[in-house]
C-alpha atoms as a PDB file:
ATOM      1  CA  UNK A   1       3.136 -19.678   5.981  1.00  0.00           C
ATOM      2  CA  UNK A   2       1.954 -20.233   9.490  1.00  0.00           C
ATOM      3  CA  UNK A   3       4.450 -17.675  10.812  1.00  0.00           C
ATOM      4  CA  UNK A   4       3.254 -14.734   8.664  1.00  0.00           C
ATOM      5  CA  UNK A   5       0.792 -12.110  10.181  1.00  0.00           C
ATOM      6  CA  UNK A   6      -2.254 -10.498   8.662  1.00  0.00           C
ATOM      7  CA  UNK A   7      -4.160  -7.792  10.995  1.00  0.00           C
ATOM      8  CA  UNK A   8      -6.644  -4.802   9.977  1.00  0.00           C
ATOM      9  CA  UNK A   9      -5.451  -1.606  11.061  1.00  0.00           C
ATOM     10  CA  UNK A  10      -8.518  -0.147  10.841  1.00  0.00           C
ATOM     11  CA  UNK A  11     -10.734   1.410   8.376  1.00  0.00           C
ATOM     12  CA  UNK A  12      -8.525   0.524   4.760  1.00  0.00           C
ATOM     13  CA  UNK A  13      -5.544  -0.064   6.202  1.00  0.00           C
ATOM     14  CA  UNK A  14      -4.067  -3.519   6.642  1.00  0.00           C
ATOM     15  CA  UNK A  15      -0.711  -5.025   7.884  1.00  0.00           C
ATOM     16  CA  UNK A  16       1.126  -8.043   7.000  1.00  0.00           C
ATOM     17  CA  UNK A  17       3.919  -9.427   8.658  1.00  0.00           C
ATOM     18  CA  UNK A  18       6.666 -12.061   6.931  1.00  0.00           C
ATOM     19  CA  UNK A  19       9.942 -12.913   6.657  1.00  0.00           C
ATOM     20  CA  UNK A  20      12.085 -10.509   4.518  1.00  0.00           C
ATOM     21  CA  UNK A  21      12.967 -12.926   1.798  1.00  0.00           C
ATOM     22  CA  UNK A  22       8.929 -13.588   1.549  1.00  0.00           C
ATOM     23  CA  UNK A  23       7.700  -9.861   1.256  1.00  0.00           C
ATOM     24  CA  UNK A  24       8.173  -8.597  -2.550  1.00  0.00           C
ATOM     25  CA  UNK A  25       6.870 -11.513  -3.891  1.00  0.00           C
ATOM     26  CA  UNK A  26       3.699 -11.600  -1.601  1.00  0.00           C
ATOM     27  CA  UNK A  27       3.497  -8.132  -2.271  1.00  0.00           C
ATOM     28  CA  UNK A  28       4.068  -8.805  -5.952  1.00  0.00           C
ATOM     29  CA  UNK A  29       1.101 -11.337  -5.908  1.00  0.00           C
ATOM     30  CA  UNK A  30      -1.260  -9.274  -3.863  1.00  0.00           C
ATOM     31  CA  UNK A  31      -1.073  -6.040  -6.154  1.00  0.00           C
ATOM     32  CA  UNK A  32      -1.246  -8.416  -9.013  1.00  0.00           C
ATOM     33  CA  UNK A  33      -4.499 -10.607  -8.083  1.00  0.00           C
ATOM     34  CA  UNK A  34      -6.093  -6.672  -6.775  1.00  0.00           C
ATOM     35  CA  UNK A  35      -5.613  -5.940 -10.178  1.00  0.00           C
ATOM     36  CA  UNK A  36      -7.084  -8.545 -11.882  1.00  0.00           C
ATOM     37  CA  UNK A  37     -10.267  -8.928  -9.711  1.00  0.00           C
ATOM     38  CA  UNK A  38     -11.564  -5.479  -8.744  1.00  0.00           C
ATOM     39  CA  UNK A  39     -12.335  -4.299 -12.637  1.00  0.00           C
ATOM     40  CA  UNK A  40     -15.500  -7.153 -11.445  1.00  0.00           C
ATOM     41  CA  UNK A  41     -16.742  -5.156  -8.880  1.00  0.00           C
ATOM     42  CA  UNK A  42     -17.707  -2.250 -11.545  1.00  0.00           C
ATOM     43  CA  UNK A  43     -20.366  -1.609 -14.190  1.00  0.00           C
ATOM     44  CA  UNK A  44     -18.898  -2.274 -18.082  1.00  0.00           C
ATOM     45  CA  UNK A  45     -19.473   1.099 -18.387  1.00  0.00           C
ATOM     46  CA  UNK A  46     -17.698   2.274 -15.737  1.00  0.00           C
ATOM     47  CA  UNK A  47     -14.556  -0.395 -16.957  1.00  0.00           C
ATOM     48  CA  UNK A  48     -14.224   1.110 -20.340  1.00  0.00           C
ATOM     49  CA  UNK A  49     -13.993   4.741 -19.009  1.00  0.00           C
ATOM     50  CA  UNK A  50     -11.415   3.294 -16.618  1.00  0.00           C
ATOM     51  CA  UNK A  51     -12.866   5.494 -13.366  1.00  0.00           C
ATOM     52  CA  UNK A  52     -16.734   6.272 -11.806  1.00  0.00           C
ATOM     53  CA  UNK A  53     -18.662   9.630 -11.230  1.00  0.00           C
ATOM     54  CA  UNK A  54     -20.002  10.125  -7.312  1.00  0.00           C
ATOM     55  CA  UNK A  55     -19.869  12.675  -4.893  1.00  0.00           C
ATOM     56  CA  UNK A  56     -16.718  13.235  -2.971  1.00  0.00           C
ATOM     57  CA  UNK A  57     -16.567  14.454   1.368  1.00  0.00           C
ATOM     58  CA  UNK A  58     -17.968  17.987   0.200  1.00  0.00           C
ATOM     59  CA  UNK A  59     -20.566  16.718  -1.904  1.00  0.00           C
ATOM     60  CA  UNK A  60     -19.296  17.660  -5.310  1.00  0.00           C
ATOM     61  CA  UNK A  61     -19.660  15.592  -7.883  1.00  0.00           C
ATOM     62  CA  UNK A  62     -16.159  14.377  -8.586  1.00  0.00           C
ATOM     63  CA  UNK A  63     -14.245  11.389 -11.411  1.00  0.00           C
ATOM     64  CA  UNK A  64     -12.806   9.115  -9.285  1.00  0.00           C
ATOM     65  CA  UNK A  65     -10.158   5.938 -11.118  1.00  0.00           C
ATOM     66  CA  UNK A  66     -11.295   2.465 -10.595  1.00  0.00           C
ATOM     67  CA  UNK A  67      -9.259   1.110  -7.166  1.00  0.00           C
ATOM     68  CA  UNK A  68      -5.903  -0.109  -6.600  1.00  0.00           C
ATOM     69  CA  UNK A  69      -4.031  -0.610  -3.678  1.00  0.00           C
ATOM     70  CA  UNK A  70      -0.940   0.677  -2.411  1.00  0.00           C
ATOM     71  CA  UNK A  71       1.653  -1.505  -0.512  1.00  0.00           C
ATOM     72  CA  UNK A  72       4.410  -0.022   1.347  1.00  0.00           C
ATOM     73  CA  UNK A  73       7.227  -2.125   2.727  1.00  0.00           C
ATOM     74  CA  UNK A  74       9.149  -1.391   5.930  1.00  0.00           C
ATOM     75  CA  UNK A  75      11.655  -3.342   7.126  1.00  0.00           C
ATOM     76  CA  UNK A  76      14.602  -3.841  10.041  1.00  0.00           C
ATOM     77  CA  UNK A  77      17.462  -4.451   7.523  1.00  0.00           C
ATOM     78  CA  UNK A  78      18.689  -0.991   7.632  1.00  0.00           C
ATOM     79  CA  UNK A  79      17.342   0.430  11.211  1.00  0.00           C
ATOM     80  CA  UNK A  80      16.232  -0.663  14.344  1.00  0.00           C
ATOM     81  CA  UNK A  81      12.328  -0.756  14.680  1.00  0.00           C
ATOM     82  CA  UNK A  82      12.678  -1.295  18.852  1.00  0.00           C
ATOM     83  CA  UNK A  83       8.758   0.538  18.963  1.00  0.00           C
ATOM     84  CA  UNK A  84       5.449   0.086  17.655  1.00  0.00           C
ATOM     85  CA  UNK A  85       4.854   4.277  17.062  1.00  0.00           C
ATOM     86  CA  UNK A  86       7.894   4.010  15.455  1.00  0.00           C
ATOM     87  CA  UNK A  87       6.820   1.503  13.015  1.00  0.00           C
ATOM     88  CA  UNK A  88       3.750   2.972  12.750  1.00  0.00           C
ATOM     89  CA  UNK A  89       5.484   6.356  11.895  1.00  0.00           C
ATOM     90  CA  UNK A  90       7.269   4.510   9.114  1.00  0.00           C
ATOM     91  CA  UNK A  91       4.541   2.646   7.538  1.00  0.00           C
ATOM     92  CA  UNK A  92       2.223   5.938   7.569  1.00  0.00           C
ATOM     93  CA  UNK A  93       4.988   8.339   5.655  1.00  0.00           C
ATOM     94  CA  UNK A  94       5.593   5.179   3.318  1.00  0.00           C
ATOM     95  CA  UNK A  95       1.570   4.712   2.727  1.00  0.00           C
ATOM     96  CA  UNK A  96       1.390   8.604   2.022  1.00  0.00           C
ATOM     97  CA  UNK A  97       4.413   8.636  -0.476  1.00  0.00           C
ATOM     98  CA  UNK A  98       2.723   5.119  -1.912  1.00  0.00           C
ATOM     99  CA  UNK A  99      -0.227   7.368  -2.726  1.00  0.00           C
ATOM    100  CA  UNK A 100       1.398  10.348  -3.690  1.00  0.00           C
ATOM    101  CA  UNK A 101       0.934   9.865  -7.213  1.00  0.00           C
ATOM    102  CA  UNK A 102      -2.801  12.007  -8.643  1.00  0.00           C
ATOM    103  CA  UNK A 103      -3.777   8.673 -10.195  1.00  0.00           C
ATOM    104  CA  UNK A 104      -2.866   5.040 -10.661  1.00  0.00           C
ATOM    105  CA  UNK A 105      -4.328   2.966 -13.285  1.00  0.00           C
ATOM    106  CA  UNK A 106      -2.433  -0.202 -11.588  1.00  0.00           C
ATOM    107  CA  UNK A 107      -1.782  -1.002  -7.431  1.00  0.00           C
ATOM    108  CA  UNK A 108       1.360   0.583  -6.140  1.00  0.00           C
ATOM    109  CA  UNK A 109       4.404  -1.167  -3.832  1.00  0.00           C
ATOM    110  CA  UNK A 110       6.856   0.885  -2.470  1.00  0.00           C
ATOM    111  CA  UNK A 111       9.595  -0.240  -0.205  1.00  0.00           C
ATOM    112  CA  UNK A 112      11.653   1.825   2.277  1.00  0.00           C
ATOM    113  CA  UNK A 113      15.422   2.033   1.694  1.00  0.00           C
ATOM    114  CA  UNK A 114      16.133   4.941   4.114  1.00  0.00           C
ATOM    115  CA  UNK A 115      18.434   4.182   7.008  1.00  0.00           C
ATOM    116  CA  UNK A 116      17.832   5.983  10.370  1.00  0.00           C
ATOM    117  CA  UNK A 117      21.598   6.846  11.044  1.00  0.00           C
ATOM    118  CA  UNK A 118      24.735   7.936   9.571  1.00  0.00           C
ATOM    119  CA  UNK A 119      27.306   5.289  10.769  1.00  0.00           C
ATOM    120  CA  UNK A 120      30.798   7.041  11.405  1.00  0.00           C
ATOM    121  CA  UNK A 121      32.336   4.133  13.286  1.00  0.00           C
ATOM    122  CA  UNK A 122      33.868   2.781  10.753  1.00  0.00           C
END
């Protein structure tokens, strides 16, 4: 909607910004349509085998899966985000755990549950 947010990081990494009750679905529907489209941008060949042969940083010749991408969710239900390094900090440890995995054959969302604080007020 006209209150959601869509900015490039820089080099692969994007950020969207919605309301809460908005996010898994558009999340949902982003890994989804990823999924369906990219198997386009390769050779048959390369489809059936389900990944592509090139040369990785150290020029080594390396198998490398066809692409998905990997959403991570951060929210303010559970902590206060009052800082942009902060939510930075977040989003980077959730994109490295999103990623964690040696190979996905689909796009990956992960969400962040974690509270900041132990509340003993109560």
């Amino acid at each position: 909607n006209k209150s959601d947010f869509i900015g490039h990081i820089g080099g692969d990494d994007f950020i969207l910004i919605t309301r809460l009750e908005m996010v898994e679905q558009m999340c949902e529907k982003i890994a989804r349509a990823f999924d369906k489209e990219i198997p386009n941008y390769y050779d048959s060949r390369d489809r059936e085998k389900g990944y592509i042969t090139t040369y990785d940083r150290q020029w080594k010749a390396r198998d490398f899966p066809l692409m998905t991408v990997s959403l991570a969710i951060v929210t303010n239900e559970k902590r206060e985000i009052n800082h942009y390094g902060k939510l930075v900090d977040l989003l980077s440890e959730m994109k490295k755990y999103a990623k964690s995995a040696e190979e996905h054959k689909e796009s990956t969302i992960v969400r962040d549950r974690r509270k900041d604080f132990l509340d003993f007020s109560g």
